[in-house]
PDB file of N, CA and C in Angstrom:
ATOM      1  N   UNK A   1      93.605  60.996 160.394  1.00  0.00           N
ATOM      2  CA  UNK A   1      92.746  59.822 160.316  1.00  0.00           C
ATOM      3  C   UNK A   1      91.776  59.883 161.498  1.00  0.00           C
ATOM      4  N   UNK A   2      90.582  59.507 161.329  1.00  0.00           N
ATOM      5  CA  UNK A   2      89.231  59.819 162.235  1.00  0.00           C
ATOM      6  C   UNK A   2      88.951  58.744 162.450  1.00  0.00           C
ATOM      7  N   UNK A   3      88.908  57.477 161.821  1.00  0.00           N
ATOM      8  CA  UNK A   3      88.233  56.109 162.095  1.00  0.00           C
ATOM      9  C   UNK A   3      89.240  54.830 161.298  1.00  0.00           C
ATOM     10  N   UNK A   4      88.618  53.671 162.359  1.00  0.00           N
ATOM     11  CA  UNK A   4      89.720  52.821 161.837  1.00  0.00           C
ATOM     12  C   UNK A   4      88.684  52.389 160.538  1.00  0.00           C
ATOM     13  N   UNK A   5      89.747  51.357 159.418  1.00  0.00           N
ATOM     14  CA  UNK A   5      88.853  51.351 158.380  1.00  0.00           C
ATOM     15  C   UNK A   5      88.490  49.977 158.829  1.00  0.00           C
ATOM     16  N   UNK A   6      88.932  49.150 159.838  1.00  0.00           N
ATOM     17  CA  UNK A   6      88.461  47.580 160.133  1.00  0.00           C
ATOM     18  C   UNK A   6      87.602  47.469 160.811  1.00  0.00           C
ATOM     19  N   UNK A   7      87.429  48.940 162.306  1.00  0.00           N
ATOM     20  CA  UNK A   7      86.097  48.513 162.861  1.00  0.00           C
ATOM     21  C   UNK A   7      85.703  50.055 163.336  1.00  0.00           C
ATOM     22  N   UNK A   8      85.869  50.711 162.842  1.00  0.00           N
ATOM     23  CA  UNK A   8      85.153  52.225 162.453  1.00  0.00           C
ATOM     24  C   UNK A   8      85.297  52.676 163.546  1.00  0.00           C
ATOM     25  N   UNK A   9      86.161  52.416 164.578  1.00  0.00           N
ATOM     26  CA  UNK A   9      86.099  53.400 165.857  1.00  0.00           C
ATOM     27  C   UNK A   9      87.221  54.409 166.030  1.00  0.00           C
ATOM     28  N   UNK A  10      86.991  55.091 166.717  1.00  0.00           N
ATOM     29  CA  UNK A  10      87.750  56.694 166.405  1.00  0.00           C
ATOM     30  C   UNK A  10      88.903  56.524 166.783  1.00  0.00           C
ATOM     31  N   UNK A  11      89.428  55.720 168.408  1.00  0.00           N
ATOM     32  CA  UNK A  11      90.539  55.865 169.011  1.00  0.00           C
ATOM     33  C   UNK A  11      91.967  55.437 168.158  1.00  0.00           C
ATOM     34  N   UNK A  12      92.832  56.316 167.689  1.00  0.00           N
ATOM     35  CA  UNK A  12      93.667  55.896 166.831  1.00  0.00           C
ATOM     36  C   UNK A  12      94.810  56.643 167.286  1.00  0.00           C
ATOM     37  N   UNK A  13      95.886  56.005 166.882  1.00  0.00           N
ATOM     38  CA  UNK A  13      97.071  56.611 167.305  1.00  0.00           C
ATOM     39  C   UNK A  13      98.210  55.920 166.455  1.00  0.00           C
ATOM     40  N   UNK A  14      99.039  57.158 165.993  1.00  0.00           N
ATOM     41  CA  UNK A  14     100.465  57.206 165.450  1.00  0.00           C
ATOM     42  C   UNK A  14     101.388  56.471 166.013  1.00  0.00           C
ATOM     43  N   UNK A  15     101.827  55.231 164.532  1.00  0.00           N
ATOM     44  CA  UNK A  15     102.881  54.355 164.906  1.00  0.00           C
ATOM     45  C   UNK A  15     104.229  55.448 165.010  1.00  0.00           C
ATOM     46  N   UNK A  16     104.622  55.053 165.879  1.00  0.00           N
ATOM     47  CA  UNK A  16     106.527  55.885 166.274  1.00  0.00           C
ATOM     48  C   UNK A  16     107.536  54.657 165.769  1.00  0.00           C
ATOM     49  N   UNK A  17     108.074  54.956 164.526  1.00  0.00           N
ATOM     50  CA  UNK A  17     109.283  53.783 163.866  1.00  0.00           C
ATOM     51  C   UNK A  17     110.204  54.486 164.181  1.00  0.00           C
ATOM     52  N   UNK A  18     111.109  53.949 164.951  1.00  0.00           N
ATOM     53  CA  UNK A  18     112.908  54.260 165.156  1.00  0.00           C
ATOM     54  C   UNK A  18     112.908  54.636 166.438  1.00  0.00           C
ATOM     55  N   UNK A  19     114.225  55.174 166.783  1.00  0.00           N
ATOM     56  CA  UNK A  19     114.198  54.744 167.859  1.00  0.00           C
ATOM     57  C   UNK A  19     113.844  56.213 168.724  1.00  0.00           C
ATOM     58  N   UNK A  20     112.937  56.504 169.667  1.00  0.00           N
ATOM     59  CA  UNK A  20     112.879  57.514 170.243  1.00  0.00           C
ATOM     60  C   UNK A  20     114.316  58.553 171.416  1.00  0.00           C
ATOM     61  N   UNK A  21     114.722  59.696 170.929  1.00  0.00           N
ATOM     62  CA  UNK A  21     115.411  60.477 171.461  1.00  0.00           C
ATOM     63  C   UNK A  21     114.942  61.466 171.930  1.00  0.00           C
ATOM     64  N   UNK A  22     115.919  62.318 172.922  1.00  0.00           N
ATOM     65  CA  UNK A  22     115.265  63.301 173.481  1.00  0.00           C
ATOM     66  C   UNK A  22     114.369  62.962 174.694  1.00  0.00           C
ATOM     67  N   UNK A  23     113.312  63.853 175.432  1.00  0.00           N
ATOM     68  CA  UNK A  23     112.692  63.517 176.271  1.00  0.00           C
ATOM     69  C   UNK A  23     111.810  62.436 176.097  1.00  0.00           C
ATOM     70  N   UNK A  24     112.343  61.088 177.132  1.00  0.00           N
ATOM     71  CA  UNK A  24     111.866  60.132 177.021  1.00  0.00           C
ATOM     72  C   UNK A  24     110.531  60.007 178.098  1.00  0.00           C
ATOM     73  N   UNK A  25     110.811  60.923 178.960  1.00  0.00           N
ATOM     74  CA  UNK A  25     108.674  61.078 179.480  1.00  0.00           C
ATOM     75  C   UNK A  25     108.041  61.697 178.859  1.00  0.00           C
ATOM     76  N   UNK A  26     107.911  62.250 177.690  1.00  0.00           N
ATOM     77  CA  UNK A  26     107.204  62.583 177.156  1.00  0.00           C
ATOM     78  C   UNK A  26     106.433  61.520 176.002  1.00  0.00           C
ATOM     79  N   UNK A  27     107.770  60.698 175.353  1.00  0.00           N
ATOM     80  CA  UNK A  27     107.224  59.769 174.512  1.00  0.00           C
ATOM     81  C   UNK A  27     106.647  58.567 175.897  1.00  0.00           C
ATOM     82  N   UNK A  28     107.185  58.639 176.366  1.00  0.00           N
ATOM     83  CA  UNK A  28     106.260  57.242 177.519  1.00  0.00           C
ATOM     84  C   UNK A  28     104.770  57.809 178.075  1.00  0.00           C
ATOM     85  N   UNK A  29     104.464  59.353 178.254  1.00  0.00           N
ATOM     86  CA  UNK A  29     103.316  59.988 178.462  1.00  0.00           C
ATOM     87  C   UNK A  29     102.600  59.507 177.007  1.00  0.00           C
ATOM     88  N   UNK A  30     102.854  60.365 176.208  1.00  0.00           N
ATOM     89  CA  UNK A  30     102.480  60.208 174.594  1.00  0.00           C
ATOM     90  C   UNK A  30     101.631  58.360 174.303  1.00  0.00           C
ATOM     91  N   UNK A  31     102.501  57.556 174.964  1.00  0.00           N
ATOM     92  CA  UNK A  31     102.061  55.834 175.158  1.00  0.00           C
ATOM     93  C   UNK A  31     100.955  56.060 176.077  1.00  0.00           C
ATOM     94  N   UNK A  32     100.997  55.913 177.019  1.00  0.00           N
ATOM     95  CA  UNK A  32      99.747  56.015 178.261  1.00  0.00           C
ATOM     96  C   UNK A  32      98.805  56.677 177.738  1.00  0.00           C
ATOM     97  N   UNK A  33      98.836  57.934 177.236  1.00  0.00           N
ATOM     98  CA  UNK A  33      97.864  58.146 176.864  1.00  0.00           C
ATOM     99  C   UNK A  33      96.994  57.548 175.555  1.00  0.00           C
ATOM    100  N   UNK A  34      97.848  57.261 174.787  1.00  0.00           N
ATOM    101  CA  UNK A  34      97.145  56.098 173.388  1.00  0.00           C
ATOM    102  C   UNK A  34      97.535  57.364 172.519  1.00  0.00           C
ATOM    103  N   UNK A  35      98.390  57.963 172.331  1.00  0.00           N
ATOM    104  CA  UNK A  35      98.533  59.042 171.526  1.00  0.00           C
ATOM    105  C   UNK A  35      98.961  58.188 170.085  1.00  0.00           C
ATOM    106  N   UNK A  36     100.093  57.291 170.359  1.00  0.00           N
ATOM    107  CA  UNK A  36     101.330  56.739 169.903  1.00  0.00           C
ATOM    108  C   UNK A  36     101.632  55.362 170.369  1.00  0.00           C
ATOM    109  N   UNK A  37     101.760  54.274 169.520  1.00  0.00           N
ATOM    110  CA  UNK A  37     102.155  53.476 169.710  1.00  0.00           C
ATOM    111  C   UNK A  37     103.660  52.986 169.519  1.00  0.00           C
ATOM    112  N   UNK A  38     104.517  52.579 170.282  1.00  0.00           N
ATOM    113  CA  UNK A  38     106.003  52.231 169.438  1.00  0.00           C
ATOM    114  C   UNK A  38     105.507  50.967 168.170  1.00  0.00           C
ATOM    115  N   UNK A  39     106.207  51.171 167.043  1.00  0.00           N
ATOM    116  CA  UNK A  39     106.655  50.360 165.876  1.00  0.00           C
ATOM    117  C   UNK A  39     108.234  49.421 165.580  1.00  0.00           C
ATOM    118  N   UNK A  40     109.026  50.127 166.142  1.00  0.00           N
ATOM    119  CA  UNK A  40     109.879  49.347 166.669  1.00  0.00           C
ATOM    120  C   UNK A  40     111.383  49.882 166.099  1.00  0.00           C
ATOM    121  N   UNK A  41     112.243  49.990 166.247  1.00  0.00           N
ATOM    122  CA  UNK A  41     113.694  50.386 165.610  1.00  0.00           C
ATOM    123  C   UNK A  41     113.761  50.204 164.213  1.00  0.00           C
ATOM    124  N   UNK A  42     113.928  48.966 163.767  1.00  0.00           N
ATOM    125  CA  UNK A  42     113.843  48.917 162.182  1.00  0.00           C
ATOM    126  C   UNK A  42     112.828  48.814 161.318  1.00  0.00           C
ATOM    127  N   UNK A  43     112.750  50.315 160.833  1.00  0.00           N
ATOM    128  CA  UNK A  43     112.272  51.082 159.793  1.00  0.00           C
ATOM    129  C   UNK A  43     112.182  50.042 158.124  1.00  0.00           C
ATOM    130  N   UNK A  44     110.903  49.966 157.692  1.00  0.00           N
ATOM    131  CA  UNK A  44     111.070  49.478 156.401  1.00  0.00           C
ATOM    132  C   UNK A  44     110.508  50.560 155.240  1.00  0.00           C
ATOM    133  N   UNK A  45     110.211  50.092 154.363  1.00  0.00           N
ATOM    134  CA  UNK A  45     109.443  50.631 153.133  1.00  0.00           C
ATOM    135  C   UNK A  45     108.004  50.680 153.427  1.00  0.00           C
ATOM    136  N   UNK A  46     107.718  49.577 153.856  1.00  0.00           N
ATOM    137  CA  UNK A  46     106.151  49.443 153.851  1.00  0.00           C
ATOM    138  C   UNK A  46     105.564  49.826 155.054  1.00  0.00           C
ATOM    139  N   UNK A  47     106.138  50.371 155.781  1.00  0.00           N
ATOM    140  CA  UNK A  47     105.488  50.240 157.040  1.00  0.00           C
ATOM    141  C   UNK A  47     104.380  51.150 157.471  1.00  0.00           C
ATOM    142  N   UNK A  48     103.461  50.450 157.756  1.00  0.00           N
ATOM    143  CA  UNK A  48     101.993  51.273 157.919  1.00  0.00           C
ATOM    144  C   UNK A  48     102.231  52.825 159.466  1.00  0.00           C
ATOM    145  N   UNK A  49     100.872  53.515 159.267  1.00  0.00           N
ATOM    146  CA  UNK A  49     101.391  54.801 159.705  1.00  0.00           C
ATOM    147  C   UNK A  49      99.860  54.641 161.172  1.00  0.00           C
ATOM    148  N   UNK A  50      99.189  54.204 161.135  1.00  0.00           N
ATOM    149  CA  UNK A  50      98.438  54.410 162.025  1.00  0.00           C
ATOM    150  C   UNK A  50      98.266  52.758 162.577  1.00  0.00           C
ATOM    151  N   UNK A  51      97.606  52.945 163.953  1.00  0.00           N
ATOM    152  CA  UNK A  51      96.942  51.548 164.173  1.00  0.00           C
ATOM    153  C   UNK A  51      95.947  51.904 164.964  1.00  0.00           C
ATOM    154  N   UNK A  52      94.759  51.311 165.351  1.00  0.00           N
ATOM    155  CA  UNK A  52      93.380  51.353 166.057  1.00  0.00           C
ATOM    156  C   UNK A  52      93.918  50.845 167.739  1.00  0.00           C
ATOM    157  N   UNK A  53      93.744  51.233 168.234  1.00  0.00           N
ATOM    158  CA  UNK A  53      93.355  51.537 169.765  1.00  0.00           C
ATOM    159  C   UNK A  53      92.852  50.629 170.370  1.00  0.00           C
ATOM    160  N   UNK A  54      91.457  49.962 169.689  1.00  0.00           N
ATOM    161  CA  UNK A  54      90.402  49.268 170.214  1.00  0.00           C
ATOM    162  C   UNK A  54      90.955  47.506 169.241  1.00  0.00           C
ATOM    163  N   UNK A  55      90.719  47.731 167.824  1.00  0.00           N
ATOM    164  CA  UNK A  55      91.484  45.969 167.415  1.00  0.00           C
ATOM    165  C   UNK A  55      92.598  46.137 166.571  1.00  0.00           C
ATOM    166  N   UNK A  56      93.421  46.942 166.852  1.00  0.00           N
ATOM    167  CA  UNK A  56      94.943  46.750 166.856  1.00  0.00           C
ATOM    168  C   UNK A  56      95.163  46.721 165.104  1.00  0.00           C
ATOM    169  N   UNK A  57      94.508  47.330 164.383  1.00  0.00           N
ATOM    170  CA  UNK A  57      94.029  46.983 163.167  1.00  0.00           C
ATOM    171  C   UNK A  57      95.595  48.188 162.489  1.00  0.00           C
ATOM    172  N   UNK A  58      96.513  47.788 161.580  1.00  0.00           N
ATOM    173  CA  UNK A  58      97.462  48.946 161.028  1.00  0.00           C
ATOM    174  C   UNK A  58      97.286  49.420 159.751  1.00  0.00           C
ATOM    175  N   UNK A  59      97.425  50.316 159.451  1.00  0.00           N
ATOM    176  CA  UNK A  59      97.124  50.961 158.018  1.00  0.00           C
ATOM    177  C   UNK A  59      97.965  52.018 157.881  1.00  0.00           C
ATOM    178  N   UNK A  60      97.970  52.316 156.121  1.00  0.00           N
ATOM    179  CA  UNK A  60      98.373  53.411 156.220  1.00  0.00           C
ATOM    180  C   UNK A  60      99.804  53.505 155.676  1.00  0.00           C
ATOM    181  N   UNK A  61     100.378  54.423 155.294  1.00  0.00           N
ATOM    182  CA  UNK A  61     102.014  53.962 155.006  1.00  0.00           C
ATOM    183  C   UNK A  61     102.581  55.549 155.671  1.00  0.00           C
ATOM    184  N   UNK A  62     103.428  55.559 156.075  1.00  0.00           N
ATOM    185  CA  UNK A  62     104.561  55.715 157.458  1.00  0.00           C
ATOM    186  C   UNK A  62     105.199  57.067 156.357  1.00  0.00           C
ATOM    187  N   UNK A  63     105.169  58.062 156.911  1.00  0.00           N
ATOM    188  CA  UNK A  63     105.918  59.355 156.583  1.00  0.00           C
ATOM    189  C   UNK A  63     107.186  59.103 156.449  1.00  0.00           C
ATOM    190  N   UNK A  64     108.107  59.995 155.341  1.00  0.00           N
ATOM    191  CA  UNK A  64     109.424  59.637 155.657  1.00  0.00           C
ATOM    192  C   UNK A  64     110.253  60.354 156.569  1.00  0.00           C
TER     193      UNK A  64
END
């Protein structure tokens, strides 16, 4: 994904659903930088796969 579809700006980054394992400075680097946003532990059906950077805008539906 290249642009948000709510306000067309590029900065976008991958929601992370569940719970992160393994090296945890890397996923907290991965945050700081706007790579990745956390989504939160419980995982649904619908849950969107990207969100915008700039107005927080989510889209998208979530890999399994």
């Amino acid at each position: 994904m290249t642009k948000c579809p709510q306000c067309g700006k590029s900065s976008i980054a991958l929601i992370f659903w569940g719970y992160p394992g393994g090296n945890i400075e890397a996923f907290e680097q991965a945050i700081e930088n706007k790579e990745i946003v956390p989504g939160g532990c419980l995982i649904g059906n619908d849950d969107p796969k990207w969100e915008c950077n700039d107005c927080h805008h989510r889209w998208g539906t979530r890999d399994e």
